[in-house]
C-alpha atoms as a PDB file:
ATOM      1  CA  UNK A   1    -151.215  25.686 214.935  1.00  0.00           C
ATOM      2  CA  UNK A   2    -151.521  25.668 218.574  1.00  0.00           C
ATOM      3  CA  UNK A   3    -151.549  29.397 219.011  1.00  0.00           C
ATOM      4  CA  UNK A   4    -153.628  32.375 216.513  1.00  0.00           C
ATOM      5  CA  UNK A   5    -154.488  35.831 216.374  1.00  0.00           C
ATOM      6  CA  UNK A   6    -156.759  37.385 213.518  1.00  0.00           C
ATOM      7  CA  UNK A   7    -156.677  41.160 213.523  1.00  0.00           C
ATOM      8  CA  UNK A   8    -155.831  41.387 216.958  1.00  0.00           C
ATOM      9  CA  UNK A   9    -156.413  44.796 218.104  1.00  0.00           C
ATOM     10  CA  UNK A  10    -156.171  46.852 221.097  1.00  0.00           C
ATOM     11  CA  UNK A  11    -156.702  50.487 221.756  1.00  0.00           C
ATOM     12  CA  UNK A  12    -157.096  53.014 224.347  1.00  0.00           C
ATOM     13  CA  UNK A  13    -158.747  55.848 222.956  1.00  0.00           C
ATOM     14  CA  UNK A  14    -157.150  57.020 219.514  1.00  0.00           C
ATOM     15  CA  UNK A  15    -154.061  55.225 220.904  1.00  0.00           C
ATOM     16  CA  UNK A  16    -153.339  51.591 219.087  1.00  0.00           C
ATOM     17  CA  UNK A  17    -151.487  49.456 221.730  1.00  0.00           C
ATOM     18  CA  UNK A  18    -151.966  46.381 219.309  1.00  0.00           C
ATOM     19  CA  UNK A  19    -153.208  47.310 215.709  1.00  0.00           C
ATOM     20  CA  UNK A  20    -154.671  44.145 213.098  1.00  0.00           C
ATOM     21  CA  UNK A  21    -152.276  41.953 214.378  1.00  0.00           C
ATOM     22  CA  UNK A  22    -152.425  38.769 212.609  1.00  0.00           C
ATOM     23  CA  UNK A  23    -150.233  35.571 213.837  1.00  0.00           C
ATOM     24  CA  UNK A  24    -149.655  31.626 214.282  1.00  0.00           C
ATOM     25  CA  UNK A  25    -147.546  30.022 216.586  1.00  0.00           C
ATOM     26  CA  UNK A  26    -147.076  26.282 215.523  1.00  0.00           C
ATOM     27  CA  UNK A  27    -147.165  23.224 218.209  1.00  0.00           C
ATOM     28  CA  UNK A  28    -143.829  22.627 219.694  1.00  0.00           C
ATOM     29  CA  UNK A  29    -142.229  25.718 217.928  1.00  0.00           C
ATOM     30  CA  UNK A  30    -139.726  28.694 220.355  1.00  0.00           C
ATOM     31  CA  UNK A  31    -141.753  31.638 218.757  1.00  0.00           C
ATOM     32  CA  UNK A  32    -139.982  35.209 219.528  1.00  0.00           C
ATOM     33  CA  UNK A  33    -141.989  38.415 219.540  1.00  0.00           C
ATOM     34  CA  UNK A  34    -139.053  41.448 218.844  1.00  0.00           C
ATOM     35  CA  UNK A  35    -139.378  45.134 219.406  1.00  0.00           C
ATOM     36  CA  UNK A  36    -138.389  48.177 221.987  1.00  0.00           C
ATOM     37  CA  UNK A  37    -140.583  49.326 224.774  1.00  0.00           C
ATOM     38  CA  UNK A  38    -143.833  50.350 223.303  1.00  0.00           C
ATOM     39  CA  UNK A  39    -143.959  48.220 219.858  1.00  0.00           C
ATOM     40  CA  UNK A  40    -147.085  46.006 221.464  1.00  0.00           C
ATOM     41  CA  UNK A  41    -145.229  42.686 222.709  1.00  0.00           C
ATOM     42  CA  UNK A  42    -147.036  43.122 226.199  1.00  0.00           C
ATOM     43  CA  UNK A  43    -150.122  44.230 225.045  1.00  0.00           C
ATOM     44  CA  UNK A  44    -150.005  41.194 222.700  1.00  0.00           C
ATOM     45  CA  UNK A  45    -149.182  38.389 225.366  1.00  0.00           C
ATOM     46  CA  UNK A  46    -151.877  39.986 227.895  1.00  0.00           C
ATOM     47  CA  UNK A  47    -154.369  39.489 225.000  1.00  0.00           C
ATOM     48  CA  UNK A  48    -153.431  36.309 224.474  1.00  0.00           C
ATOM     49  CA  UNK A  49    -153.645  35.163 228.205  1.00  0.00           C
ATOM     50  CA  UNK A  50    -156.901  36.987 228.508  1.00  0.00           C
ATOM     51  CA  UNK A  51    -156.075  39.772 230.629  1.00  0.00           C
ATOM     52  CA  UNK A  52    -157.380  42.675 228.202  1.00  0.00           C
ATOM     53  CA  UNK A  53    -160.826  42.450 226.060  1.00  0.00           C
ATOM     54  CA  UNK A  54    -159.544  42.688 222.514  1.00  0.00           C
ATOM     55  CA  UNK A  55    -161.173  45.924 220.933  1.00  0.00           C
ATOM     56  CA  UNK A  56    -161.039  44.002 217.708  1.00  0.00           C
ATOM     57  CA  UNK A  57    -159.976  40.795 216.255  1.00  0.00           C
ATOM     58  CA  UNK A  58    -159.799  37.356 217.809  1.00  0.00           C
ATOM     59  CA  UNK A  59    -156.947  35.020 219.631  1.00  0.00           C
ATOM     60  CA  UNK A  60    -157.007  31.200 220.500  1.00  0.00           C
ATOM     61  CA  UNK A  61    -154.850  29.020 222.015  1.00  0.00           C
ATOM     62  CA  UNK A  62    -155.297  25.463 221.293  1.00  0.00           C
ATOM     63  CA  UNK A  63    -158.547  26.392 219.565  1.00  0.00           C
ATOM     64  CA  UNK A  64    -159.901  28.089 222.801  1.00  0.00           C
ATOM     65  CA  UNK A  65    -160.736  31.550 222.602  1.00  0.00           C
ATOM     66  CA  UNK A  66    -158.379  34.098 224.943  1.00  0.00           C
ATOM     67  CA  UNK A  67    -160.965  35.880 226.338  1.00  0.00           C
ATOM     68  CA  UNK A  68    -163.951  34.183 226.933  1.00  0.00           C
ATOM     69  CA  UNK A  69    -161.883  31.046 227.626  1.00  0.00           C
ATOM     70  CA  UNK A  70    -159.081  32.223 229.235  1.00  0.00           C
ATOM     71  CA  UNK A  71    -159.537  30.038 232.783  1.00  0.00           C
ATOM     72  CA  UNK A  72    -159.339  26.638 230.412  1.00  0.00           C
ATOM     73  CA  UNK A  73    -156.495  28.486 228.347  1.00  0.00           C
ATOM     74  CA  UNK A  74    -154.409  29.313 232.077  1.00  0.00           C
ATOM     75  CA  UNK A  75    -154.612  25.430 232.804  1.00  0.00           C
ATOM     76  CA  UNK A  76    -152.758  24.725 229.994  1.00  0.00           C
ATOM     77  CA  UNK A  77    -150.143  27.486 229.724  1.00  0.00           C
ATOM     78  CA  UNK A  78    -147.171  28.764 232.024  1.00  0.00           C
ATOM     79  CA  UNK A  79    -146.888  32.716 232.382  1.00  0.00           C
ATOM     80  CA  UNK A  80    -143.699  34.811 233.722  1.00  0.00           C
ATOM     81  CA  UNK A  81    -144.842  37.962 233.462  1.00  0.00           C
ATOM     82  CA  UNK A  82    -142.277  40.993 232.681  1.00  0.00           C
ATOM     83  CA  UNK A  83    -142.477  42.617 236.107  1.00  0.00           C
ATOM     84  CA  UNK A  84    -142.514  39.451 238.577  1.00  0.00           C
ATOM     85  CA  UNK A  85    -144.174  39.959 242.246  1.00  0.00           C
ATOM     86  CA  UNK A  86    -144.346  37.498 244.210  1.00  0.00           C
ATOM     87  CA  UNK A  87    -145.450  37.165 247.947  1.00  0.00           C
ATOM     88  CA  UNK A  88    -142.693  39.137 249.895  1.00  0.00           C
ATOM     89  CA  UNK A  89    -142.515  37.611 253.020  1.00  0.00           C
ATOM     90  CA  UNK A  90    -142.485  33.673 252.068  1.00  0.00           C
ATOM     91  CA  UNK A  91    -138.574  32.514 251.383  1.00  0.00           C
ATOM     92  CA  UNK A  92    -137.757  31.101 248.003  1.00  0.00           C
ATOM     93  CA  UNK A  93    -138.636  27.515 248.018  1.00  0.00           C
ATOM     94  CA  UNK A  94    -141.746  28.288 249.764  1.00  0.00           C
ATOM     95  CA  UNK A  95    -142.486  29.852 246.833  1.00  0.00           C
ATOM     96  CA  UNK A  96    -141.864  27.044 244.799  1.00  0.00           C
ATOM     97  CA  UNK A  97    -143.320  24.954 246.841  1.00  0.00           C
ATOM     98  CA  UNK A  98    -146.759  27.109 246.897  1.00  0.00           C
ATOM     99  CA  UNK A  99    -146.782  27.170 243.103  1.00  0.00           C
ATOM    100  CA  UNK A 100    -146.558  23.433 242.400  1.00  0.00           C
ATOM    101  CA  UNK A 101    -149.001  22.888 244.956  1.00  0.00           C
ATOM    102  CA  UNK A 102    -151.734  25.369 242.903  1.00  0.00           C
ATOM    103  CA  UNK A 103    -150.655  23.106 239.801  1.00  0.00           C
ATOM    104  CA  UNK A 104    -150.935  19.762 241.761  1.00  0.00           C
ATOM    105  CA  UNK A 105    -147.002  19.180 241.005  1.00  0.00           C
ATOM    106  CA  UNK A 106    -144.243  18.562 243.196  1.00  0.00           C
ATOM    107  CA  UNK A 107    -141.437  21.758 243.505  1.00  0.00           C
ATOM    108  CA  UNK A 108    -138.428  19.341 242.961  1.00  0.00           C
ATOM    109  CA  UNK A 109    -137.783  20.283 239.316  1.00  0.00           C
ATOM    110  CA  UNK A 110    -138.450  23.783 240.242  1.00  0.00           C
ATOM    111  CA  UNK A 111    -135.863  23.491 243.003  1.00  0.00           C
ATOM    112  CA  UNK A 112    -133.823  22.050 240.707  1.00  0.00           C
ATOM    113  CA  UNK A 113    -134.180  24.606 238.347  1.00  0.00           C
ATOM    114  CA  UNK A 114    -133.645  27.162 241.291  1.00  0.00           C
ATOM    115  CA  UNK A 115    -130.277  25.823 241.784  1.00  0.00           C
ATOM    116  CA  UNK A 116    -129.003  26.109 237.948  1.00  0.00           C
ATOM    117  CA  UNK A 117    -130.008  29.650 238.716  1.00  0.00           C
ATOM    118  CA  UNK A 118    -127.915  30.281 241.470  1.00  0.00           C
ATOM    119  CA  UNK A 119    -130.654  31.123 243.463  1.00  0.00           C
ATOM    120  CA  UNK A 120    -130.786  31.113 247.412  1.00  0.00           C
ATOM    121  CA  UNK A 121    -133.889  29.441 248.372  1.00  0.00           C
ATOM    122  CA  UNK A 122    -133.537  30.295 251.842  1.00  0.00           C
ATOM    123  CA  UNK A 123    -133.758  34.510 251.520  1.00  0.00           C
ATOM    124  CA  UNK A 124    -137.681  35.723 251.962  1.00  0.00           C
ATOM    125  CA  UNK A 125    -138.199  37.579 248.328  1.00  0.00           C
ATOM    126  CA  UNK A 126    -138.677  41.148 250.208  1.00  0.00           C
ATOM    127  CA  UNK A 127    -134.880  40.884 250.443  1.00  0.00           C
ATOM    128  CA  UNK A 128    -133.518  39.393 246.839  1.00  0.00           C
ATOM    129  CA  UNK A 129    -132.538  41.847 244.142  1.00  0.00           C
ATOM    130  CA  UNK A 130    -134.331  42.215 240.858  1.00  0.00           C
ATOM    131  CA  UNK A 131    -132.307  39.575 239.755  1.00  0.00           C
ATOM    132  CA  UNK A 132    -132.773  36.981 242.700  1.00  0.00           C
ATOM    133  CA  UNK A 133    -136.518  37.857 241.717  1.00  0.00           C
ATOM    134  CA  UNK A 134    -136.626  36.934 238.142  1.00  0.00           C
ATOM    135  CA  UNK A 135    -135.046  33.440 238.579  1.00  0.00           C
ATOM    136  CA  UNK A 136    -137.458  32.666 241.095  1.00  0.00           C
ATOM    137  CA  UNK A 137    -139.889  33.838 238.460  1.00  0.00           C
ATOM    138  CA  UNK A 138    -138.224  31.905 235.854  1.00  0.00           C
ATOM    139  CA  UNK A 139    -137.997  28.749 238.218  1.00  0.00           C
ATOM    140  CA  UNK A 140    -141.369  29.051 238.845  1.00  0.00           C
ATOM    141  CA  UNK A 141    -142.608  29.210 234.621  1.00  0.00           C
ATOM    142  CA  UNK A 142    -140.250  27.062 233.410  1.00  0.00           C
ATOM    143  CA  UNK A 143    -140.874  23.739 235.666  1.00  0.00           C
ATOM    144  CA  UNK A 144    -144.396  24.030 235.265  1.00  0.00           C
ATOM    145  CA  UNK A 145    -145.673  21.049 233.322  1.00  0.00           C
ATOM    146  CA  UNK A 146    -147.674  22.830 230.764  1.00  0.00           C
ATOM    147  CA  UNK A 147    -147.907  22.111 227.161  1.00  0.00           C
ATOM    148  CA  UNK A 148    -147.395  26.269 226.355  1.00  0.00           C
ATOM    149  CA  UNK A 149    -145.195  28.742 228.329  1.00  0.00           C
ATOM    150  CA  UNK A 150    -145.071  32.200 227.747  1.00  0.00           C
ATOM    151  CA  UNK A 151    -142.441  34.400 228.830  1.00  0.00           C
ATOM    152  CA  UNK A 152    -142.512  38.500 229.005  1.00  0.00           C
ATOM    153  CA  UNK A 153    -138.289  39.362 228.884  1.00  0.00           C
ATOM    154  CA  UNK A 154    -137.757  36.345 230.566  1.00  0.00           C
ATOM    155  CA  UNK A 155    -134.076  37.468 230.865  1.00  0.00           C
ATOM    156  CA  UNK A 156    -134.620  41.138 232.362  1.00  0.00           C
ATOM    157  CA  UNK A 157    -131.686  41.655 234.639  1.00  0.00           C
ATOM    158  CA  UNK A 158    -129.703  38.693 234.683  1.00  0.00           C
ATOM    159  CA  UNK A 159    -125.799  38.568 233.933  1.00  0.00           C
ATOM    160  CA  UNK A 160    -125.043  37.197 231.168  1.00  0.00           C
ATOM    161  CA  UNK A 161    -124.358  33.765 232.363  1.00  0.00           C
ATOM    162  CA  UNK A 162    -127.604  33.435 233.621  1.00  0.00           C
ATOM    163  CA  UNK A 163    -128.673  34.267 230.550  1.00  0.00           C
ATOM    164  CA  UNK A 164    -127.248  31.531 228.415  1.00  0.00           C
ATOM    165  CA  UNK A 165    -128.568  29.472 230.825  1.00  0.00           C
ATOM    166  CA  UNK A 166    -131.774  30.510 230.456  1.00  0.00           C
ATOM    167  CA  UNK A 167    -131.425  30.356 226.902  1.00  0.00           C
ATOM    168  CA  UNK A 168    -130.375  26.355 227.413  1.00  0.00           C
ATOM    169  CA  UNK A 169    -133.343  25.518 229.579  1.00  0.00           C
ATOM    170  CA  UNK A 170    -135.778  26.919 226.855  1.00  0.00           C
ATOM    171  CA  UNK A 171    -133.937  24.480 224.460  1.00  0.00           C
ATOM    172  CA  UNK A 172    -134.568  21.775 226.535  1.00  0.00           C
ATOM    173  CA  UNK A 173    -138.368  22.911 227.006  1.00  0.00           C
ATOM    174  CA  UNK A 174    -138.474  22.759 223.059  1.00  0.00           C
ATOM    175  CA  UNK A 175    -137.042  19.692 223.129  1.00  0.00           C
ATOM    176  CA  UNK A 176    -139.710  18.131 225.147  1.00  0.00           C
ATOM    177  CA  UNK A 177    -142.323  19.125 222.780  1.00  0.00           C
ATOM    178  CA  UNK A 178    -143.570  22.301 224.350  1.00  0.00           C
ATOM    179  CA  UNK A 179    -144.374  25.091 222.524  1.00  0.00           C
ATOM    180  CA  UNK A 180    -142.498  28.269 223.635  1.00  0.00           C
ATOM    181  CA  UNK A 181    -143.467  32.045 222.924  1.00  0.00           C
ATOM    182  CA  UNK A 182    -141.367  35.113 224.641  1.00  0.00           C
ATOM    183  CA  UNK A 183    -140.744  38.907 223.826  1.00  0.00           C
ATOM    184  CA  UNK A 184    -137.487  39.903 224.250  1.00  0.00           C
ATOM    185  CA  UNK A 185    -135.166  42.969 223.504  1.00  0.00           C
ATOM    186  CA  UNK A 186    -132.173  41.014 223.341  1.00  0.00           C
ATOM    187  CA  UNK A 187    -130.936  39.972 219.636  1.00  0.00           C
ATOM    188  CA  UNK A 188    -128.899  36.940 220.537  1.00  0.00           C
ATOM    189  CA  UNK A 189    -130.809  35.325 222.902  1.00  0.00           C
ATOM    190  CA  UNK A 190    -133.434  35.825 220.446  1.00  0.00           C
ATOM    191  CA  UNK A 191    -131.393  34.362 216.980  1.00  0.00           C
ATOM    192  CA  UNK A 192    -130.004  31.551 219.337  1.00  0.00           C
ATOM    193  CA  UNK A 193    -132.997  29.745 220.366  1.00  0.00           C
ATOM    194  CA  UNK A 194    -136.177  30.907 217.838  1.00  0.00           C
ATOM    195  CA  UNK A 195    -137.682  28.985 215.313  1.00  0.00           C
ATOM    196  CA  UNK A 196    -139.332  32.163 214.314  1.00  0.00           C
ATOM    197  CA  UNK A 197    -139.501  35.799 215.340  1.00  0.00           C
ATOM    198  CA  UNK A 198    -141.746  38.443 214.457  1.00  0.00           C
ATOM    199  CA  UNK A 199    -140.747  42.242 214.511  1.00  0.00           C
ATOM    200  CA  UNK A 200    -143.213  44.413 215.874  1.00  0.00           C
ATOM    201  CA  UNK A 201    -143.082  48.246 215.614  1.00  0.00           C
ATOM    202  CA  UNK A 202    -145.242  51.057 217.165  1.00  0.00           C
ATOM    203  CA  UNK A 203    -148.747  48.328 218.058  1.00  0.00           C
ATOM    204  CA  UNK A 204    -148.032  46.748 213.913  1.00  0.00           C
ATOM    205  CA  UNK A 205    -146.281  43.742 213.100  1.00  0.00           C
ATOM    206  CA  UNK A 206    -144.245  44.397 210.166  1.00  0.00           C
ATOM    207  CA  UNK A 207    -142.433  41.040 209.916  1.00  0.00           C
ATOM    208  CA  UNK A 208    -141.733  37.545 210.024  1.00  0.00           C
ATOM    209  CA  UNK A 209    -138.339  36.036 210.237  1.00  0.00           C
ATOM    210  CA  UNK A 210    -137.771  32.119 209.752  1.00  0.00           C
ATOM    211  CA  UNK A 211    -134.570  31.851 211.462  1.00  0.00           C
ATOM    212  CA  UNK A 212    -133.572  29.038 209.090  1.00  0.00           C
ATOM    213  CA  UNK A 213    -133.677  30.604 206.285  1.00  0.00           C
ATOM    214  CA  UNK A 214    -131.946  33.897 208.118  1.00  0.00           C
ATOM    215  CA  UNK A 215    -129.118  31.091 208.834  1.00  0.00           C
ATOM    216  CA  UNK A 216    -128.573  30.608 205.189  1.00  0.00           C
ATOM    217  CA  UNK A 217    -127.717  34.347 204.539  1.00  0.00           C
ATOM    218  CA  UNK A 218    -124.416  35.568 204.010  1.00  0.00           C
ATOM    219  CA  UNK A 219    -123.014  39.334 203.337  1.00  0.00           C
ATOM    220  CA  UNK A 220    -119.812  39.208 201.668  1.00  0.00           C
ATOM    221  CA  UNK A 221    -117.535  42.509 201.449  1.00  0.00           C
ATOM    222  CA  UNK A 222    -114.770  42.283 198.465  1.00  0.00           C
ATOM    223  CA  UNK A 223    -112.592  44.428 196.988  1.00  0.00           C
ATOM    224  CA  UNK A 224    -111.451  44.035 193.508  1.00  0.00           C
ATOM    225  CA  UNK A 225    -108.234  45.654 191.113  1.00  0.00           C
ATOM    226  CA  UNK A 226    -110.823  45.589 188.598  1.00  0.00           C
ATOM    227  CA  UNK A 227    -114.765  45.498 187.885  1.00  0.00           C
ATOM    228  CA  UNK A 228    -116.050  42.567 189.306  1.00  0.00           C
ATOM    229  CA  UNK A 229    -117.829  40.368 186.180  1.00  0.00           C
ATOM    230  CA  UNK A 230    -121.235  39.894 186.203  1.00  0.00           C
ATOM    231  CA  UNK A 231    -122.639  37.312 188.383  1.00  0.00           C
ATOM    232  CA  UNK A 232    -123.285  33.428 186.007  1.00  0.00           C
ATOM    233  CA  UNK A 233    -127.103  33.415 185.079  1.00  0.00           C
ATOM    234  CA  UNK A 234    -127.458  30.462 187.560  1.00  0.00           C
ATOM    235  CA  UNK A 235    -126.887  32.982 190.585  1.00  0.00           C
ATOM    236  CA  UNK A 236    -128.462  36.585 189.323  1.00  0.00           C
ATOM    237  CA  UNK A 237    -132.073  35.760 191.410  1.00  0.00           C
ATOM    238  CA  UNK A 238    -129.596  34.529 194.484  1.00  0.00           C
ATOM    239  CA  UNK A 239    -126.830  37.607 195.016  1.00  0.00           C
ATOM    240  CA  UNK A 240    -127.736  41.113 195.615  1.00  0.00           C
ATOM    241  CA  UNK A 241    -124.512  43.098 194.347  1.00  0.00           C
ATOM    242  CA  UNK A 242    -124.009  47.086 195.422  1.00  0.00           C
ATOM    243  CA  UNK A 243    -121.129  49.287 195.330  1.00  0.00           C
ATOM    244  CA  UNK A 244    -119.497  51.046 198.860  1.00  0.00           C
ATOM    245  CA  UNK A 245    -117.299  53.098 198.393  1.00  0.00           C
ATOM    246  CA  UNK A 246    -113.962  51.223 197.003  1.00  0.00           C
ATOM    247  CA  UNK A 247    -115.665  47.803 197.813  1.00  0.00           C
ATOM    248  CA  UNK A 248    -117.981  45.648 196.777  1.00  0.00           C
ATOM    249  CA  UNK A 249    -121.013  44.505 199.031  1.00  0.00           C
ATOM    250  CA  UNK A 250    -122.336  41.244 197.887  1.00  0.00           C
ATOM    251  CA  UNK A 251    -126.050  39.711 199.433  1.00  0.00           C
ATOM    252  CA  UNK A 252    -125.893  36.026 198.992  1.00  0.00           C
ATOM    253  CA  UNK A 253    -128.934  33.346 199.988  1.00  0.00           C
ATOM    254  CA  UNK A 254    -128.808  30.064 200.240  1.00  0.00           C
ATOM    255  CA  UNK A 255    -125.867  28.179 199.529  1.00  0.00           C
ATOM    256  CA  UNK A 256    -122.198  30.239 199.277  1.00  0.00           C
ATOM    257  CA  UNK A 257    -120.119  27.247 197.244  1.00  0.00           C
ATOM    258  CA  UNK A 258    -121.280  28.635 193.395  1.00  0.00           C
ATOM    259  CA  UNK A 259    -120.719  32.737 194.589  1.00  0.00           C
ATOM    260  CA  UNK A 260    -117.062  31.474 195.994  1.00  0.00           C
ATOM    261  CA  UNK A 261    -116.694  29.885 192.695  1.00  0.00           C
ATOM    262  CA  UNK A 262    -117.767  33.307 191.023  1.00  0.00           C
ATOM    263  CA  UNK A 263    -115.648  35.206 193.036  1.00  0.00           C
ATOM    264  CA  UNK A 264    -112.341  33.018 193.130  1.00  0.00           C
ATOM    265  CA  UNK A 265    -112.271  33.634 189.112  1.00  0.00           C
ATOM    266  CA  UNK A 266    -112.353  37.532 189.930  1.00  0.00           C
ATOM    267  CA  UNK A 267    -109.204  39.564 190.518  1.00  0.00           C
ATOM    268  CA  UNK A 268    -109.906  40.162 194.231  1.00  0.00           C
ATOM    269  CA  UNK A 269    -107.478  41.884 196.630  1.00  0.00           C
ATOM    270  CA  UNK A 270    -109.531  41.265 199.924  1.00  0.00           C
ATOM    271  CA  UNK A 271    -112.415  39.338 201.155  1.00  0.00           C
ATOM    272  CA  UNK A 272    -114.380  39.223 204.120  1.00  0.00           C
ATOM    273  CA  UNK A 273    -117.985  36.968 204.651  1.00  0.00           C
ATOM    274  CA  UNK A 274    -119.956  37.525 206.929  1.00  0.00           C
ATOM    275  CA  UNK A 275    -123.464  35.771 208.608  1.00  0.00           C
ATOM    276  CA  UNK A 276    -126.510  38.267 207.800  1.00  0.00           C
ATOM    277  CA  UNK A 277    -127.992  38.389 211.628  1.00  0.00           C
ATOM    278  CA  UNK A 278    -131.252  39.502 212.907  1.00  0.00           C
ATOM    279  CA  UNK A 279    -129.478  42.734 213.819  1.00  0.00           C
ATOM    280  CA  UNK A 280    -129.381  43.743 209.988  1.00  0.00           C
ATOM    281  CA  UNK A 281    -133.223  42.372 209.601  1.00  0.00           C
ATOM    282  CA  UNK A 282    -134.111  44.688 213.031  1.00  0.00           C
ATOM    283  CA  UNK A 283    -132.361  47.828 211.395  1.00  0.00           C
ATOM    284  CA  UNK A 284    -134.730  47.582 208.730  1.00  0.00           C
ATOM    285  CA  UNK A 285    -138.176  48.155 210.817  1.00  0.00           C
ATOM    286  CA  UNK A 286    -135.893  50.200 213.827  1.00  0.00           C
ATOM    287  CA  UNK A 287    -132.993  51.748 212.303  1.00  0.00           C
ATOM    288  CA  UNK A 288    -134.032  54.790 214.912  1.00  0.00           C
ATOM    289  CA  UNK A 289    -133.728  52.009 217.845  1.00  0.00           C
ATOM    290  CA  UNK A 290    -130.778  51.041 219.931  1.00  0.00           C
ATOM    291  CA  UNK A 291    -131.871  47.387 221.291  1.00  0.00           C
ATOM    292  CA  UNK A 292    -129.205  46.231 224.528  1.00  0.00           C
ATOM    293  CA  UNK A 293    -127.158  43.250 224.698  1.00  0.00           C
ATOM    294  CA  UNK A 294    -126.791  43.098 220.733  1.00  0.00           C
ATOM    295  CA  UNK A 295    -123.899  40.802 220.627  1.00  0.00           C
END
């Protein structure tokens, strides 16, 4: 594991920000960190970059400890904060150009990155949008040459283009190798890219998601002329079965081939089968919570 928290705490006063939070990011894996404003995802990355003293518990990155460490730890990792600032009166690709210099890079993949943005390079920052400001940001992070980068809602404010292609550049950053780990409010950019995700709610984490295995997951909604028949032995620890209303609402893992032979042997006037998304696995921990951009 490349990145680790053990009872990671933080608080301010009686207030929890972060509460026992205990986590592992593996080498070379897109790890998500899900909740609304408030559930500790911030908190949790300035921890881990060493920009608050825990009040309890312990982090490392590549077995170097977050805190007392943290100057090693910033060599090796790429940070886009979630509010970006950046100087105000230098134009965009001086920007670039300032940041590869601290790094001892050259901007041109930066640039390059810039201009899969749609970014104009030429505009001093004090005058770009929000937007204009997070893909400099994002420019900035993601051509760094770092083994880790860390991303605080990387896609704040961008149309949704610009999101997708945000979402492929983090692909290709996983497919170099690197190890990737963002917080995000946004369900689909999350399920798209993540290898994992963990839900966090009010400073707690209270679960982790393989995204393979969320893949595998299928709802199905039926309705029958008759009382379904009970599921075959082989598939009672695999299906989930619940009545609603005049249907039938049927939780399937793993593969679907033995339910559809189940169900093609019952006298079934509609069907319809459908992935089980993050969305559902969300509602369980923030049924209260209405996340943007679901879809």
């Amino acid at each position: 594991m490349i990145i680790q928290t053990q009872g990671l705490s933080k608080s301010y006063g009686s207030f929890a920000a972060l509460d026992r939070c205990d986590m592992t990011v593996e080498k070379g894996e897109v790890f998500g960190l899900l909740g609304p404003n408030g559930a500790g995802k911030t908190t949790l990355l300035r921890l881990l970059l060493g920009f608050l003293r825990p009040s309890h518990g312990a982090a490392t990155i590549d077995g170097l400890d977050c805190y007392r460490e943290s100057v090693e730890i910033h060599r090796r990792v790429s940070y886009l904060p979630g509010e970006v600032r950046l100087f105000s009166m230098m134009r965009g690709k001086g920007v670039l150009e300032y940041f590869a210099g601290v790094r001892g890079e050259s901007p041109k993949g930066a640039i390059q990155l810039a201009e899969r943005l749609d970014l104009d390079l030429t505009r001093r920052v004090a005058f770009m949008s929000t937007g204009m400001r997070q893909k400099l940001g994002l420019a900035t992070a993601l051509s760094a040459e770092t083994p880790i980068v860390i991303l605080d809602e990387p896609t704040s404010g961008l149309d949704p283009n610009v999101q997708a292609e945000v979402t492929r550049i983090v692909r290709e950053r996983h497919e170099e190798g690197r190890t990737v780990l963002f917080s995000s409010h946004i369900l689909s950019e999350v399920e798209d890219v993540c290898d994992r995700v963990v839900i966090l709610r009010k400073g707690k984490l209270v679960h982790t998601q393989v995204m393979r295995e969320l893949r595998s997951r299928h709802r199905i909604r039926a309705r029958a002329r008759t009382d379904l028949p009970p599921p075959p032995e082989e598939l009672a620890a695999r299906v989930h079965v619940a009545p609603d209303d005049d249907h039938v609402v049927i939780d399937v893992e793993d593969d679907l081939a033995p339910v559809m032979r189940w169900l093609a042997a019952s006298p079934l006037e509609e069907i319809r089968i459908d992935p089980v998304g993050l969305r559902s696995v969300y509602a369980q921990y923030h049924a209260e919570a209405k996340p943007r951009a679901l879809s």
